[in-house]
Each structure stands twice: as structure tokens, then as C-alpha cells.
Protein backbone atom coordinates (compact mmCIF):
# COMPACT_ATOMS: atom_id res chain seq x y z
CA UNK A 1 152.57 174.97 35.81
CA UNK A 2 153.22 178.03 34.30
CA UNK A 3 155.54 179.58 36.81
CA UNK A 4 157.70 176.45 36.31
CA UNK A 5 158.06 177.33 32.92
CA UNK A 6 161.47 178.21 31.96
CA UNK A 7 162.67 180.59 29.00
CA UNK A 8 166.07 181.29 27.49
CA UNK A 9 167.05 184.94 28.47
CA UNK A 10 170.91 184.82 27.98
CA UNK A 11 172.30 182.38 25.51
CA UNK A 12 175.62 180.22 26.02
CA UNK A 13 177.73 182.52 24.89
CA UNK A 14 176.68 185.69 26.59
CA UNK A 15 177.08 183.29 29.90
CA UNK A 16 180.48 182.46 29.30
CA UNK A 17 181.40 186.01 28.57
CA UNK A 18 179.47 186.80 32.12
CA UNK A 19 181.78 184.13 33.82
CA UNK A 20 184.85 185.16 32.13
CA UNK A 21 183.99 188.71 33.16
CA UNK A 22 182.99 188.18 37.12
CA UNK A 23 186.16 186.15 36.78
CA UNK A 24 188.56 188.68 36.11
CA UNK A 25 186.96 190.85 38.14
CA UNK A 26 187.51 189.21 41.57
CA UNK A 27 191.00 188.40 41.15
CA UNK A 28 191.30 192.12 39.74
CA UNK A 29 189.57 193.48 42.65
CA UNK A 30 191.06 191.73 45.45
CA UNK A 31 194.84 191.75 44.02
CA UNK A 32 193.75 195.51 43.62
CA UNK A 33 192.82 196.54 47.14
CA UNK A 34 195.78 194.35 47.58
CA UNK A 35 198.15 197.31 46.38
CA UNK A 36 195.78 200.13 47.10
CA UNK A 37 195.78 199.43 50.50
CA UNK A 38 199.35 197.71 50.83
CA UNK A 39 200.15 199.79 54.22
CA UNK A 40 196.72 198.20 56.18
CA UNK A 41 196.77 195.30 57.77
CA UNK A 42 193.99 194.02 55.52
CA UNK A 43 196.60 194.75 52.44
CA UNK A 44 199.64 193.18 53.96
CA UNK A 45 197.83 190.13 54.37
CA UNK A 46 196.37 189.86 51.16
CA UNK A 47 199.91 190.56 49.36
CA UNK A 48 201.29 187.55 51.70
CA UNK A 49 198.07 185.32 51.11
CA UNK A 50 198.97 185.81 47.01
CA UNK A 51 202.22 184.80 47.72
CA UNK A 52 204.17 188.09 47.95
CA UNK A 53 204.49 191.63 46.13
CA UNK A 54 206.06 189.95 42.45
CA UNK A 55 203.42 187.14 42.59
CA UNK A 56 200.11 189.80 43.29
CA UNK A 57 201.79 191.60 40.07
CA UNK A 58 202.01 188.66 37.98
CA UNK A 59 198.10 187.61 39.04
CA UNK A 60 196.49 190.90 38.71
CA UNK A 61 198.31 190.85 35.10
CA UNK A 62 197.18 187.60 34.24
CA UNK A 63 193.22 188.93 35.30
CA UNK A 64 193.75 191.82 33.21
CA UNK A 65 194.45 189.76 29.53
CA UNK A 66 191.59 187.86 30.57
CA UNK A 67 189.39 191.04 30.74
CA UNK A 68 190.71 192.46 27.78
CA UNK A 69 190.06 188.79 25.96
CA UNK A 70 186.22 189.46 27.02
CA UNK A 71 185.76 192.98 25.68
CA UNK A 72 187.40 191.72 22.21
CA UNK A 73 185.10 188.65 22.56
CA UNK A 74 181.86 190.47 23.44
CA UNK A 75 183.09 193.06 20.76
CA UNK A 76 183.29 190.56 17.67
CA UNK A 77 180.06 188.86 19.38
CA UNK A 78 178.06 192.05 19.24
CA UNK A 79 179.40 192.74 15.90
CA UNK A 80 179.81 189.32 14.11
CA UNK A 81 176.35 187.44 15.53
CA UNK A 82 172.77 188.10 15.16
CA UNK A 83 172.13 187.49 18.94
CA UNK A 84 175.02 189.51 19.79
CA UNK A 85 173.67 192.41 17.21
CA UNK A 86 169.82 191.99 18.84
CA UNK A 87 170.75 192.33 22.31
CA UNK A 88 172.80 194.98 22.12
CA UNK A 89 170.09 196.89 19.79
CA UNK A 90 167.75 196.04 23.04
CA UNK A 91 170.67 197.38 25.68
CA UNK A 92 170.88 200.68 23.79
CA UNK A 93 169.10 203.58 26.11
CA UNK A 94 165.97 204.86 24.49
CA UNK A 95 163.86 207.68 25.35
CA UNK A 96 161.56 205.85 27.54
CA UNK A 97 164.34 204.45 29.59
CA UNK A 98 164.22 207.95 31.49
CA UNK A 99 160.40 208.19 31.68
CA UNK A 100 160.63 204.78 33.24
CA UNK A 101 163.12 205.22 35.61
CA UNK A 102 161.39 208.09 37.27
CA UNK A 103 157.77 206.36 37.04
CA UNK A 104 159.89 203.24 38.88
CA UNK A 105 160.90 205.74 41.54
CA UNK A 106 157.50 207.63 41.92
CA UNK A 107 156.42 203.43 42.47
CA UNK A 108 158.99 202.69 45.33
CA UNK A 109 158.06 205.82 47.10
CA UNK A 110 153.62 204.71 46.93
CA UNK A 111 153.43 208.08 44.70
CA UNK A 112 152.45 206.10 41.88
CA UNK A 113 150.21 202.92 41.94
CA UNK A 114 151.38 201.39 38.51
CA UNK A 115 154.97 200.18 38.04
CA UNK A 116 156.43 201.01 34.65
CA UNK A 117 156.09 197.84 31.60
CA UNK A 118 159.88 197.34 30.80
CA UNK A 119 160.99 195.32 27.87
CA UNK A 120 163.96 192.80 28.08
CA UNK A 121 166.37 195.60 29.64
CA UNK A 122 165.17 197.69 32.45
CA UNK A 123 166.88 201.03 32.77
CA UNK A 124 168.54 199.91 35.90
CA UNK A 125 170.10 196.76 33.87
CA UNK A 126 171.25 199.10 30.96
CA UNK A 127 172.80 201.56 32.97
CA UNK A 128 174.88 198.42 34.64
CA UNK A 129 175.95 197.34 31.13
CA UNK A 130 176.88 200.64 30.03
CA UNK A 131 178.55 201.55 33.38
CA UNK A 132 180.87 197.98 32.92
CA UNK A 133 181.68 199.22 29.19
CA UNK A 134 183.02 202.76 30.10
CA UNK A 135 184.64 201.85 33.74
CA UNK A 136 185.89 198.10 31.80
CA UNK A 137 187.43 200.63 29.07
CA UNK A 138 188.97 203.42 31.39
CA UNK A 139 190.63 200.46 33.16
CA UNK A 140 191.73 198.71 30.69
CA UNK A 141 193.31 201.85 29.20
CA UNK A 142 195.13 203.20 32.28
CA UNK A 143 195.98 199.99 32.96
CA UNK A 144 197.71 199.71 29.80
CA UNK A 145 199.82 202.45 30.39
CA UNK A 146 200.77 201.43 33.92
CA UNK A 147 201.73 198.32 32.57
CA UNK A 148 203.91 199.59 29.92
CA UNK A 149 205.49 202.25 32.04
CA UNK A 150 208.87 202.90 30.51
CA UNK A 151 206.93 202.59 27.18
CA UNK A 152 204.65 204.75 27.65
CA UNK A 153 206.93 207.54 29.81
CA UNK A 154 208.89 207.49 25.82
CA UNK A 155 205.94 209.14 24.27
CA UNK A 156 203.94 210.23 26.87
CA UNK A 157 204.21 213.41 29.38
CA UNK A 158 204.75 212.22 33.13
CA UNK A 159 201.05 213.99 33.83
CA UNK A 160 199.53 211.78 32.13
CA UNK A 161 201.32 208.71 34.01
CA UNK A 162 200.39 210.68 37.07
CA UNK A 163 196.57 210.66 35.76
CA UNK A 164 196.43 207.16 34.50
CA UNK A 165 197.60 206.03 38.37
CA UNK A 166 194.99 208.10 39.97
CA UNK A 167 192.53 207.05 37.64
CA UNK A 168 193.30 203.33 37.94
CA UNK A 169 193.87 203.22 41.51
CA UNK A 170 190.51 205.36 42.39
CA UNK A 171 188.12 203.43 39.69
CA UNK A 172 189.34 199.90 40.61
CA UNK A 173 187.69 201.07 44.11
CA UNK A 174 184.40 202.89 42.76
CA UNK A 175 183.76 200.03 40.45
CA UNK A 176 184.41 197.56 43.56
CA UNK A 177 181.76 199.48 45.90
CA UNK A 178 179.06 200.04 42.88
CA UNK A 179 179.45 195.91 41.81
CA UNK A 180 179.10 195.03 45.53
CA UNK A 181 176.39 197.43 46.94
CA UNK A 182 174.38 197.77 43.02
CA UNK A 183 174.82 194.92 41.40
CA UNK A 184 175.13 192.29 43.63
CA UNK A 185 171.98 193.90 45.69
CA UNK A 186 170.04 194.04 42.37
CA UNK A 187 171.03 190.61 41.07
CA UNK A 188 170.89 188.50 43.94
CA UNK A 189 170.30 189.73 47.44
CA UNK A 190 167.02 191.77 47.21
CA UNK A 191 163.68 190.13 48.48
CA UNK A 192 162.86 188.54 44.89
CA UNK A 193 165.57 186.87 44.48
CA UNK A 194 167.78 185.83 47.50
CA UNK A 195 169.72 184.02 48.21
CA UNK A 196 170.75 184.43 44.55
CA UNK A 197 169.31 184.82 40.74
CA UNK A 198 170.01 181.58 39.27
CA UNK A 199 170.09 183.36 35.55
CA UNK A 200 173.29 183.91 34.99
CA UNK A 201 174.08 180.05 35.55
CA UNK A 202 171.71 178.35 33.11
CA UNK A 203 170.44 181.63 31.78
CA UNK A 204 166.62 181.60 32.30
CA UNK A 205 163.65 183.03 33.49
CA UNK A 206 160.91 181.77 34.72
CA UNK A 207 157.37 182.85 33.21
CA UNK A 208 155.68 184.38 35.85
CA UNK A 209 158.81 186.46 36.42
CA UNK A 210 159.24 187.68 32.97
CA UNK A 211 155.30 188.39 32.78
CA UNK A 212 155.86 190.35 36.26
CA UNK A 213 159.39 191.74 35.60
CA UNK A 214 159.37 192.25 31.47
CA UNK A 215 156.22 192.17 30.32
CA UNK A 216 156.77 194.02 26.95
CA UNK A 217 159.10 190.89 26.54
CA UNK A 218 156.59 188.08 26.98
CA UNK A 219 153.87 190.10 25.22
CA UNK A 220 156.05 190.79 22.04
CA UNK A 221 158.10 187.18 22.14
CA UNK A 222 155.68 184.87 23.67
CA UNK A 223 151.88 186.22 24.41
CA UNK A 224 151.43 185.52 20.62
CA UNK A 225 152.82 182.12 20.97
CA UNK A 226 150.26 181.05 23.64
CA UNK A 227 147.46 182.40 21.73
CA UNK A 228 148.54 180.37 18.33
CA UNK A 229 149.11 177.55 20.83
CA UNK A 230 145.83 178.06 22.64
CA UNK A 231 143.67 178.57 18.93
């Protein structure tokens, strides 16, 4: 019974942000290696399955407002709501983040026979948040200034053009690797939960996985719940 009980761990909002966010980043990724790769047979056939050289630009610019709409949503949310505030108290790294990341490893390798008790963010997750800010805000940035070329060639020395391309073009492909072979691994396709993690559709956890997977969690949100229940 219990294991079929299901808690709220990301609310509506922080789903839709998720979506929006995933989103963008597919279209950005594939009209992306689109370009990167334009001489490869794999990139020629992308830029004709998007309908042409013009028509990848105008996609990969309309995926690009989209992700800047989500960092100035999840900006005002973070700032402007009390969930938004709470969660991203609980995503900021703490001390014990690095303690429990190398207790986690000394547990994958048998050298330790405890895993570490992680609260609603485990390192690994925080690090994945943090690593979407800063590669979300490089991109956006360089982006920016690719965008606006002659704009930004007005005010701006041609070394930093020349940076801002490098930058974009080699990021768009580091961030593409780490979602596929990190993330995705993390989220969906590791023995726990394949085929897939059904959180970020209807955002919950089940019990026994929070008790099992964030136990500092359940004992500080809902341990003293059951026991009021219980008495």
C-alpha cells in the first residue's frame, strides 16, 4: 500500500517550465548539429529534412525565444513564488553536497557499506540544475550576439564574434553529449527506473522511493505526518 503511495515532488509549474525547456532543447540541438555538421551526410540531411538552410535558421531562432522565455519564467518563479523561492533554497550546493558525493562514490565502488541520506536534491541533481543555468546562460548569450551580428560587430571587436562562434558552436555539442549520456542515463535509463521516470510528467514520487532515494525528505516532510496520523 505504501509503495503505491504517491507524493507531489515538482509542482505544475516547475513541469511546464521542464517541458518548455526539453522543448527547446531538441529542436535547438538537432537544428544545431544541423549547422555544425552541415558538410556530413548526417547534416545535409537534416538541413533538407527542416526544409532547407533559411528554414533550419528560422526554427533554431524560434527554439531559442522559447528558451530565453523559460529562464525569464523560472527567473520571476524563483523570485516572485514561495515554491519557486523554497526549491531553489533546497538546489543551492551546501557543504555536505561534497561529503556526499564522495561517500556515494566510496558506495558504488563496495568501499563503503552505507549510502549517503540525501535530502530533496542529491548532489548529482544539483550539479544538473546548475550545469543547465551556466551552459543555458553562455548560450543564450553567444547566441545573442550571433544573432545580432552586424549589431553587435558596431560595438564589439571581431574577437569576440570569433569567441562567441566557438563558444556556441562547441557548447551546443558538450551540452548535447552531457544531456544524452548524464541526464538521460540518470533520469530514465538506469536499472531503477527504465524504461523511463514518470516524474517529470505528473510530477511524483512514490513513497518507498523517496524513503529509499531522499530520506531526509520524507523524514523532515512526512515521517512526522505518519506518526500524528498513526497517534
Amino acid at each position: 500500500m505504501e509503495e503505491k503511495t504517491k507524493i507531489e515532488r515538482f509542482s505544475t509549474a516547475f513541469r511546464l517550465q521542464h517541458f518548455l525547456l526539453l522543448s527547446s532543447f531538441i529542436v535547438l540541438t538537432v537544428t544545431g548539429l544541423a549547422l555544425r555538421f552541415h558538410e556530413s551526410w548526417f547534416g545535409k540531411f537534416m538541413i533538407n529534412l527542416e526544409g532547407g538552410v533559411i528554414a533550419r535558421g528560422y526554427i533554431h531562432r524560434l527554439a531559442a525565444v522559447v528558451l530565453v522565455l523559460v529562464a525569464v519564467i523560472h527567473f520571476f518563479y524563483v523570485l516572485f513564488t514561495k515554491k519557486g523561492h523554497e526549491e531553489f533554497l533546497l538546489l543551492l550546493p551546501k557543504a555536505k553536497d561534497f561529503s556526499d558525493a564522495i561517500l556515494h562514490a566510496k558506495y558504488n565502488l563496495g568501499l563503503s557499506p552505507d549510502p549517503p541520506r540525501f535530502d530533496k536534491y542529491a548532489p548529482k541533481e544539483k550539479f544538473s540544475y546548475w550545469a543547465v543555468v551556466a551552459g543555458s546562460g553562455l548560450m543564450i548569450i553567444t547566441g545573442l550576439v550571433l544573432w545580432f551580428e552586424a549589431q553587435a560587430m558596431l560595438v564589439l571587436p571581431k574577437w569576440i564574434f570569433d569567441v562567441a562562434y566557438i563558444t556556441h558552436s562547441f557548447q551546443g555539442v558538450v551540452i548535447a553529449a552531457a544531456i544524452i549520456l548524464w541526464h538521460l542515463y540518470n533520469v530514465h535509463l538506469n536499472p531503477k527506473k527504465f524504461p523511463m521516470s514518470k516524474t517529470w510528467l505528473d510530477g511524483k514520487i512514490s513513497l518507498d522511493e523517496m524513503k529509499q532515494e531522499h530520506p531526509l525528505e520524507y523524514e523532515r516532510e512526512y515521517q512526522k505526518q505518519e506518526v500524528e496520523k498513526k497517534s
